[in-house]
C-alpha atoms as a PDB file:
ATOM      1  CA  UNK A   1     -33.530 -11.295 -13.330  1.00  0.00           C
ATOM      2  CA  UNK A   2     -33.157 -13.015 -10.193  1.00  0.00           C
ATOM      3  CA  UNK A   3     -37.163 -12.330  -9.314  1.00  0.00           C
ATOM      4  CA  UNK A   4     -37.110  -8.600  -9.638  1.00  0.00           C
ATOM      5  CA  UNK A   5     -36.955  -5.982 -12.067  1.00  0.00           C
ATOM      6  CA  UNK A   6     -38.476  -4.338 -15.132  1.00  0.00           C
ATOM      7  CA  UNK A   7     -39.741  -5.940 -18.152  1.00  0.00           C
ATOM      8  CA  UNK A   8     -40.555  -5.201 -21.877  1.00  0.00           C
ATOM      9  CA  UNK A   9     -43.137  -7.447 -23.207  1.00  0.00           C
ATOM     10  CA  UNK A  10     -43.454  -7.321 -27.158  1.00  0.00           C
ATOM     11  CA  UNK A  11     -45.786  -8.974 -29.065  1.00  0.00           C
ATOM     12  CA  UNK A  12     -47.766  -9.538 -31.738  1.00  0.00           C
ATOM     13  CA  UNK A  13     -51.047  -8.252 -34.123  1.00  0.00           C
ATOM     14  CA  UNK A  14     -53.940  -6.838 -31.496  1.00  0.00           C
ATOM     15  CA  UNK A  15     -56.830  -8.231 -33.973  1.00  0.00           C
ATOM     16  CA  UNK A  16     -55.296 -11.586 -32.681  1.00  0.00           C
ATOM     17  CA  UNK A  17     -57.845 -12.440 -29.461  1.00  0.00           C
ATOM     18  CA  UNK A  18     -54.656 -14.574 -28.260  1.00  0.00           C
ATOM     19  CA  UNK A  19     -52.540 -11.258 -28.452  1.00  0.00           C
ATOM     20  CA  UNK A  20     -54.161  -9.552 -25.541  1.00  0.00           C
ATOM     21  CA  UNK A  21     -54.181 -12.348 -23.675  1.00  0.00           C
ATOM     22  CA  UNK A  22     -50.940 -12.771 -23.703  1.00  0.00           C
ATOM     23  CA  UNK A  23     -50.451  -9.243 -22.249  1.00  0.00           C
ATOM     24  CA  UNK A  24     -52.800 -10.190 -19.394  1.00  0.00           C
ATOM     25  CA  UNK A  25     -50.670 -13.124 -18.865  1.00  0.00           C
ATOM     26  CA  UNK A  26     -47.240 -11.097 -19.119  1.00  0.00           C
ATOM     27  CA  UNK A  27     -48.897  -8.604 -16.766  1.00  0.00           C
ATOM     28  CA  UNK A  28     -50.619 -10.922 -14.078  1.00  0.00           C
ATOM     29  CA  UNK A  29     -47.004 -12.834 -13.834  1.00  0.00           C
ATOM     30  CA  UNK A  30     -45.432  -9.477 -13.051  1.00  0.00           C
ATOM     31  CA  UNK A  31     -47.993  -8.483 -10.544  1.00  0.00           C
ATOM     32  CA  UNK A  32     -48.148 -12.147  -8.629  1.00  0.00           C
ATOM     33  CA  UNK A  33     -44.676 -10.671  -7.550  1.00  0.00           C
ATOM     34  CA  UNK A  34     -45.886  -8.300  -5.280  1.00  0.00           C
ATOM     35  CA  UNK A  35     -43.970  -5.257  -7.057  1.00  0.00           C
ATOM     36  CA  UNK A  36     -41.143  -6.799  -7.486  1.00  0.00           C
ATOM     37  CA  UNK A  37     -41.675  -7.114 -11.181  1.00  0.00           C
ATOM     38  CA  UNK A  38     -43.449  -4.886 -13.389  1.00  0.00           C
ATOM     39  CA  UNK A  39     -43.901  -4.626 -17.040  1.00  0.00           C
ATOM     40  CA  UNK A  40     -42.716  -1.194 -18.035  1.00  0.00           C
ATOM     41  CA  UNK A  41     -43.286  -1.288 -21.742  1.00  0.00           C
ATOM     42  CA  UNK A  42     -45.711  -3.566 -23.854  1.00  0.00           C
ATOM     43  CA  UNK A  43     -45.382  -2.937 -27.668  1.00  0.00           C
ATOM     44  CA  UNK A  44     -48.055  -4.712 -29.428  1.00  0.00           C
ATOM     45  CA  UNK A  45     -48.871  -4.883 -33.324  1.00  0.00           C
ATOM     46  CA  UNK A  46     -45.062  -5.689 -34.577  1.00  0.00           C
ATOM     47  CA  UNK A  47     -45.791  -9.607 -35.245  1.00  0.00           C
ATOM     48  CA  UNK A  48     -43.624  -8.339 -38.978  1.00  0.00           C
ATOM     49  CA  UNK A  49     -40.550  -7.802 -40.119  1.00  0.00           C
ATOM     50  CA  UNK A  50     -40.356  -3.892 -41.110  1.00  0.00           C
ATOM     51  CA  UNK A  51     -42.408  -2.512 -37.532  1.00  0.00           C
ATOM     52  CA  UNK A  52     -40.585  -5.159 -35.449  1.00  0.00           C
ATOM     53  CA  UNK A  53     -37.497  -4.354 -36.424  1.00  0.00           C
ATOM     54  CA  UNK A  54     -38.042  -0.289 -36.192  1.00  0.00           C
ATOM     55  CA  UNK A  55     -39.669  -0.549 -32.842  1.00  0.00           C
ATOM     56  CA  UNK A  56     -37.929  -2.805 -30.927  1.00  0.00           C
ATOM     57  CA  UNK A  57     -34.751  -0.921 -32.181  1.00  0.00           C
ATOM     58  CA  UNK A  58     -35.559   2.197 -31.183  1.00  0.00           C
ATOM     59  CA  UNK A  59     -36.950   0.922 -27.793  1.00  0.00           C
ATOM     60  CA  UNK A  60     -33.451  -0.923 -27.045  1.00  0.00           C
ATOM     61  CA  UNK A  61     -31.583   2.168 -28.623  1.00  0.00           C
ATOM     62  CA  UNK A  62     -33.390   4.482 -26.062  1.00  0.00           C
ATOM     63  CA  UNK A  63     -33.968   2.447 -23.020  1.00  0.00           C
ATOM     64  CA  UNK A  64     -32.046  -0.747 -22.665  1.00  0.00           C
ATOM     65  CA  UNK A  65     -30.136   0.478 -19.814  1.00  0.00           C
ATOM     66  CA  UNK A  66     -33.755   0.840 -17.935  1.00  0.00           C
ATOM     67  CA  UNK A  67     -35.115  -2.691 -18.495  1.00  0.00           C
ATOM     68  CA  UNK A  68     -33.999  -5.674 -16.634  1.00  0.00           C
ATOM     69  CA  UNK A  69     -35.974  -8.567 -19.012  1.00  0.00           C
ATOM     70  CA  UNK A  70     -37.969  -8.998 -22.559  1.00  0.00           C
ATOM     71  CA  UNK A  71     -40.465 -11.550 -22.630  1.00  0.00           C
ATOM     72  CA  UNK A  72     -41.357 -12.262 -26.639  1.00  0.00           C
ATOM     73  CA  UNK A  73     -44.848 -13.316 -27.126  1.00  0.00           C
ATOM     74  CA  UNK A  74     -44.822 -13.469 -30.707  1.00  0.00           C
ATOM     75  CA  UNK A  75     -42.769 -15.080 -33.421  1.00  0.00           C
ATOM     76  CA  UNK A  76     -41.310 -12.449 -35.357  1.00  0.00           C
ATOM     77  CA  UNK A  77     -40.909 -10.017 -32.470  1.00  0.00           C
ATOM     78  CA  UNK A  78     -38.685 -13.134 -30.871  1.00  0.00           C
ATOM     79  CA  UNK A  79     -36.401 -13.243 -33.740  1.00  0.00           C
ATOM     80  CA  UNK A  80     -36.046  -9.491 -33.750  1.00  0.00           C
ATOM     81  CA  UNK A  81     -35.088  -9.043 -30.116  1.00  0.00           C
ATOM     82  CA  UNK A  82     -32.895 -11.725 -30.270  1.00  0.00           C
ATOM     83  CA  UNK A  83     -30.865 -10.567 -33.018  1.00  0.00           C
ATOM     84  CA  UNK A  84     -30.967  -7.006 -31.439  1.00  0.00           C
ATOM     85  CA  UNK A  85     -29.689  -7.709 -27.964  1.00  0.00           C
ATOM     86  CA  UNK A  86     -26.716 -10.107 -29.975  1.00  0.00           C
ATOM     87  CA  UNK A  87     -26.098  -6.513 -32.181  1.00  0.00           C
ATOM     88  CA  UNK A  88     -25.814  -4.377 -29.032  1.00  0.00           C
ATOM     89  CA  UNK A  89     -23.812  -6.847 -27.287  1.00  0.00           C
ATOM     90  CA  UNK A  90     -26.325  -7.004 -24.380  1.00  0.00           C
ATOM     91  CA  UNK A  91     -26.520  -9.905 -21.601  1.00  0.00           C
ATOM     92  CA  UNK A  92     -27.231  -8.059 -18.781  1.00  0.00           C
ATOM     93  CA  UNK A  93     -30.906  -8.297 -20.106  1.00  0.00           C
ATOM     94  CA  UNK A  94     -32.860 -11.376 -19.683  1.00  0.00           C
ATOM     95  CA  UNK A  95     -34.750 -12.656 -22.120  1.00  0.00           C
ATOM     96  CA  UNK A  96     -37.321 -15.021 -22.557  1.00  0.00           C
ATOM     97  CA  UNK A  97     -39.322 -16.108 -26.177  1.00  0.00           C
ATOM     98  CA  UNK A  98     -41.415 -17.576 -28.213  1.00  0.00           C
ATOM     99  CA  UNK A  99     -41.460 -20.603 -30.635  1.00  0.00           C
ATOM    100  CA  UNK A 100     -37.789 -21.832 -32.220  1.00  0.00           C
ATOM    101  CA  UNK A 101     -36.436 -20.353 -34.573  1.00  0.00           C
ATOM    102  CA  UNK A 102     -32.859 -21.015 -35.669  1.00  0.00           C
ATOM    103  CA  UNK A 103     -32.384 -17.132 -34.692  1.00  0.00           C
ATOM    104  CA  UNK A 104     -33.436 -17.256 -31.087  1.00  0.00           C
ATOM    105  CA  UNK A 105     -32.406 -20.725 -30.957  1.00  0.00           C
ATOM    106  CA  UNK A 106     -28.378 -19.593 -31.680  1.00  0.00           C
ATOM    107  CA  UNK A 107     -28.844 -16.506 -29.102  1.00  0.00           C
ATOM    108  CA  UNK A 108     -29.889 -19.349 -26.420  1.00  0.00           C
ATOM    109  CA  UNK A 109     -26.810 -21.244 -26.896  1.00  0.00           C
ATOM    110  CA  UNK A 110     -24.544 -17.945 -27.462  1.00  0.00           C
ATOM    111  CA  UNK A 111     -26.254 -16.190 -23.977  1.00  0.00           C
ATOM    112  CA  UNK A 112     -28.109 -13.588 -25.278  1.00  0.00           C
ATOM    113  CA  UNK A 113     -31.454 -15.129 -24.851  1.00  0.00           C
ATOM    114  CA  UNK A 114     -32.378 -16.808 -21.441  1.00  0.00           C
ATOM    115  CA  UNK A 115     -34.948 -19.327 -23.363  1.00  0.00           C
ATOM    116  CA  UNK A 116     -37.814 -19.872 -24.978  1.00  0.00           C
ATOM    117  CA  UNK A 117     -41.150 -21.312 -25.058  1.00  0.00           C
ATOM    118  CA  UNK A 118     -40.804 -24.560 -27.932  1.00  0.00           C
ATOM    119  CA  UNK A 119     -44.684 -25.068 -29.318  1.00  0.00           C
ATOM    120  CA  UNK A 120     -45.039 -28.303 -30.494  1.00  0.00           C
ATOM    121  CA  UNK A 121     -47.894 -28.449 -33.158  1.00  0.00           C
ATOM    122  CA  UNK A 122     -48.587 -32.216 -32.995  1.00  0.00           C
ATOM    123  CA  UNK A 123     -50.683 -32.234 -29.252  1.00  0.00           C
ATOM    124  CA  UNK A 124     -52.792 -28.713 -30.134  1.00  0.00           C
ATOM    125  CA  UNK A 125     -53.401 -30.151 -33.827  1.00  0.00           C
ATOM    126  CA  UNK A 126     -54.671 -33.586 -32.272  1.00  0.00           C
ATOM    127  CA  UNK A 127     -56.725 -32.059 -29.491  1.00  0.00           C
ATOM    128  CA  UNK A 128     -58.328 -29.869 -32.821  1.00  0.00           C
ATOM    129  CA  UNK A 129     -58.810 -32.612 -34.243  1.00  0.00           C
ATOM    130  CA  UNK A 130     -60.097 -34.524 -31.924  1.00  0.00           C
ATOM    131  CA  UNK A 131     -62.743 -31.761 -30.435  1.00  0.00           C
ATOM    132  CA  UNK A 132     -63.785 -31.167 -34.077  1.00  0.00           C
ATOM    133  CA  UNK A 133     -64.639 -35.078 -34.322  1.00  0.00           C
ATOM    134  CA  UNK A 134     -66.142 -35.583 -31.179  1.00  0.00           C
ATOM    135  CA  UNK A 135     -68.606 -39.005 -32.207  1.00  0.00           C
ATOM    136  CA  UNK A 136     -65.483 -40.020 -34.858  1.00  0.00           C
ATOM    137  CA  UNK A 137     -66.011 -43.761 -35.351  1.00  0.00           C
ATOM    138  CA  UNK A 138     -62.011 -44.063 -35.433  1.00  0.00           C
ATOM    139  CA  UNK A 139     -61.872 -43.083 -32.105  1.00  0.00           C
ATOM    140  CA  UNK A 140     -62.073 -46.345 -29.658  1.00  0.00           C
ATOM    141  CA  UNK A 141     -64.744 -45.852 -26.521  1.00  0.00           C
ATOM    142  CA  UNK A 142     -62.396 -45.766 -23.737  1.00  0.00           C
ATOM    143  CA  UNK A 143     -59.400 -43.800 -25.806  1.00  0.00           C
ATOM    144  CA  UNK A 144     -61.701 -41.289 -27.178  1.00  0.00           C
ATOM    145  CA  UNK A 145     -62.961 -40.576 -23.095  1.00  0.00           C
ATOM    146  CA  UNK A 146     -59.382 -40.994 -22.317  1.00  0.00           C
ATOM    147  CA  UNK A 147     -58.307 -38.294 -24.667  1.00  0.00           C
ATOM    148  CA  UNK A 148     -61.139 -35.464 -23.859  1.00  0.00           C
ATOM    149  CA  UNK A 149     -60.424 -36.221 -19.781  1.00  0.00           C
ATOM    150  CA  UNK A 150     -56.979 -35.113 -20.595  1.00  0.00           C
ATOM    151  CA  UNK A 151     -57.411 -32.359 -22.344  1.00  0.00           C
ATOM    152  CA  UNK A 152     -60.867 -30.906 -20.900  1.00  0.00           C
ATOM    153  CA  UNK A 153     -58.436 -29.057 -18.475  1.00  0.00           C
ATOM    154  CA  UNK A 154     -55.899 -28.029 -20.892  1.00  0.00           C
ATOM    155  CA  UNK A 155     -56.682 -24.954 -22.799  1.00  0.00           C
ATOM    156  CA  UNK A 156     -55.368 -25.105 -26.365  1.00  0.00           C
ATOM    157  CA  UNK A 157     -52.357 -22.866 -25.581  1.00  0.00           C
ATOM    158  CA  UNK A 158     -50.763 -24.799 -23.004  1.00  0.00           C
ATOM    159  CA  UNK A 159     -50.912 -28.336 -24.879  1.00  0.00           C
ATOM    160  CA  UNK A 160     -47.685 -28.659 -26.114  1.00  0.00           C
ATOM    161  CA  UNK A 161     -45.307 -26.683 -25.378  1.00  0.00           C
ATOM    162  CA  UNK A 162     -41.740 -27.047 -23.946  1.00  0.00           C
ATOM    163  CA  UNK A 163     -39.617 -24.796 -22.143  1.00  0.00           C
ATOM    164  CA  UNK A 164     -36.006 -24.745 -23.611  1.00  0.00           C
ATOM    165  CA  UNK A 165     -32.965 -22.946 -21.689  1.00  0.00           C
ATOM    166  CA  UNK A 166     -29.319 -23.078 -22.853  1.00  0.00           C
ATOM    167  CA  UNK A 167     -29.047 -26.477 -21.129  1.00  0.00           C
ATOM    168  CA  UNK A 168     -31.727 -28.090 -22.540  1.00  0.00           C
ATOM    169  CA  UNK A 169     -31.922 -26.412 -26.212  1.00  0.00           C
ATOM    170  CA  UNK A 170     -29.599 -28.915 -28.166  1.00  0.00           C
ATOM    171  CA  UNK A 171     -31.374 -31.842 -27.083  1.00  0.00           C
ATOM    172  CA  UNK A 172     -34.902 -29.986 -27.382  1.00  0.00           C
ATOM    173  CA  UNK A 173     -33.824 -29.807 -31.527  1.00  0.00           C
ATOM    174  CA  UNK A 174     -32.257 -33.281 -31.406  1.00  0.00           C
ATOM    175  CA  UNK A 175     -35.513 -34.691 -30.296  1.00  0.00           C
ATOM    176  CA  UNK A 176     -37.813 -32.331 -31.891  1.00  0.00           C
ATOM    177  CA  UNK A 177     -36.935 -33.628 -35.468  1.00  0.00           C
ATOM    178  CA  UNK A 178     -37.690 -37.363 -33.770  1.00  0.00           C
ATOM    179  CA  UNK A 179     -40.516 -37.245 -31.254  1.00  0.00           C
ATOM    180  CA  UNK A 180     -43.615 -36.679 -33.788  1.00  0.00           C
ATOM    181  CA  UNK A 181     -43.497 -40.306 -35.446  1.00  0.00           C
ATOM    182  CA  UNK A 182     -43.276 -41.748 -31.868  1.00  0.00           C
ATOM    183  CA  UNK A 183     -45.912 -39.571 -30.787  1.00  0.00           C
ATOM    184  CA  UNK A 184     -48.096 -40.169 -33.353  1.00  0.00           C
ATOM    185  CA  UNK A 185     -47.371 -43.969 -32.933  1.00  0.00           C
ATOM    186  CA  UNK A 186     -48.414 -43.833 -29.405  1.00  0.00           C
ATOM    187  CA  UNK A 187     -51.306 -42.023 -30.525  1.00  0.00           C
ATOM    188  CA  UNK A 188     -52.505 -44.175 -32.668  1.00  0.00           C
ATOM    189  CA  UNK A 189     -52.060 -47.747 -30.891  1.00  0.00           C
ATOM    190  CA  UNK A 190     -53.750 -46.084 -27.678  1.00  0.00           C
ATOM    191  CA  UNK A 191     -56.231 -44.231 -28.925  1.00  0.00           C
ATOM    192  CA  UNK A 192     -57.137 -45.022 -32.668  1.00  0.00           C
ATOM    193  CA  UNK A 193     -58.805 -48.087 -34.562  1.00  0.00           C
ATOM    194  CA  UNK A 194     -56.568 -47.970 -37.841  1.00  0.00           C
ATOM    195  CA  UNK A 195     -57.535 -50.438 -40.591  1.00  0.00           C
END
């Protein structure tokens, strides 16, 4: 969008705490740009199929000539845009998503979709595990200090997680199949007493 414009943020089920903030995110972003970004639409509660598809449709239908970007803050409302802006033939219209599926992952490499935001599940599931099991005996002295001085800072949302663009995308899924078993190796010689 070149650092202006107007954006569409959809995203997923309000009774989801994470869900509005997420919009606060979306909408502090836009506003750290002085005006030159604002968030002109945020349609919330479509983290399904059936809504998803009928709302984001009929928002593109009716006003994708007035937006500039979609950020995706959902899974399912990722997939949907994505295969929408590939139907209307539209890549004028930045977009940026969530998670990686196949769908999103294909309109990344074919230009419809800008990129998206790859969650790795190993990291967040560790640091759950790990905050769950705070006196574990498992857990050696100075890896177990190591591990909550990393992550005291991180909040569970941003452990994790990979930004993938169309250069970057095929090796993201190349190594993404890989990386767990070293990561967990890592893991375990640095921080774990296995027996």
């Amino acid at each position: 969008m070149g650092g202006k414009g107007r954006i569409a943020h959809f995203t997923g089920f309000l009774v989801d705490p994470n869900t509005q903030l997420r919009i606060d995110a979306v909408e502090k972003a836009a506003k750290e740009t002085n005006g030159a970004v604002s968030v002109v639409q945020v349609i919330a509660d479509i983290d399904a199929p059936e809504p998803a598809e009928e709302k984001i449709n009929a928002y593109l239908a009716a006003h994708a000539g007035d937006v500039d970007g979609i950020v995706t803050t959902a899974w399912v409302p990722a997939v949907v845009a994505a295969n929408a802006l590939r139907k209307i033939g539209d890549k004028r219209i930045k977009m940026v998503g969530i998670d990686h599926d196949e769908v999103v992952l294909k309109a990344i490499k074919d230009g419809y979709v800008d990129g998206h935001d790859a969650a790795k599940s190993l990291w967040p599931g560790l640091h759950r595990l790990l905050r769950a099991r705070q006196a574990a005996p498992w857990l050696q002295g100075e890896g177990r200090r190591a591990i909550q001085d990393d992550c005291a800072d991180q909040p569970l949302h941003r452990l994790g997680h990979v930004y993938a663009d169309k250069d970057a995308v095929d090796k993201l899924c190349r190594l993404d199949a890989g990386d767990h078993q070293e990561d967990l190796c890592d893991f375990e010689k640095t921080y774990l007493t296995c027996s």
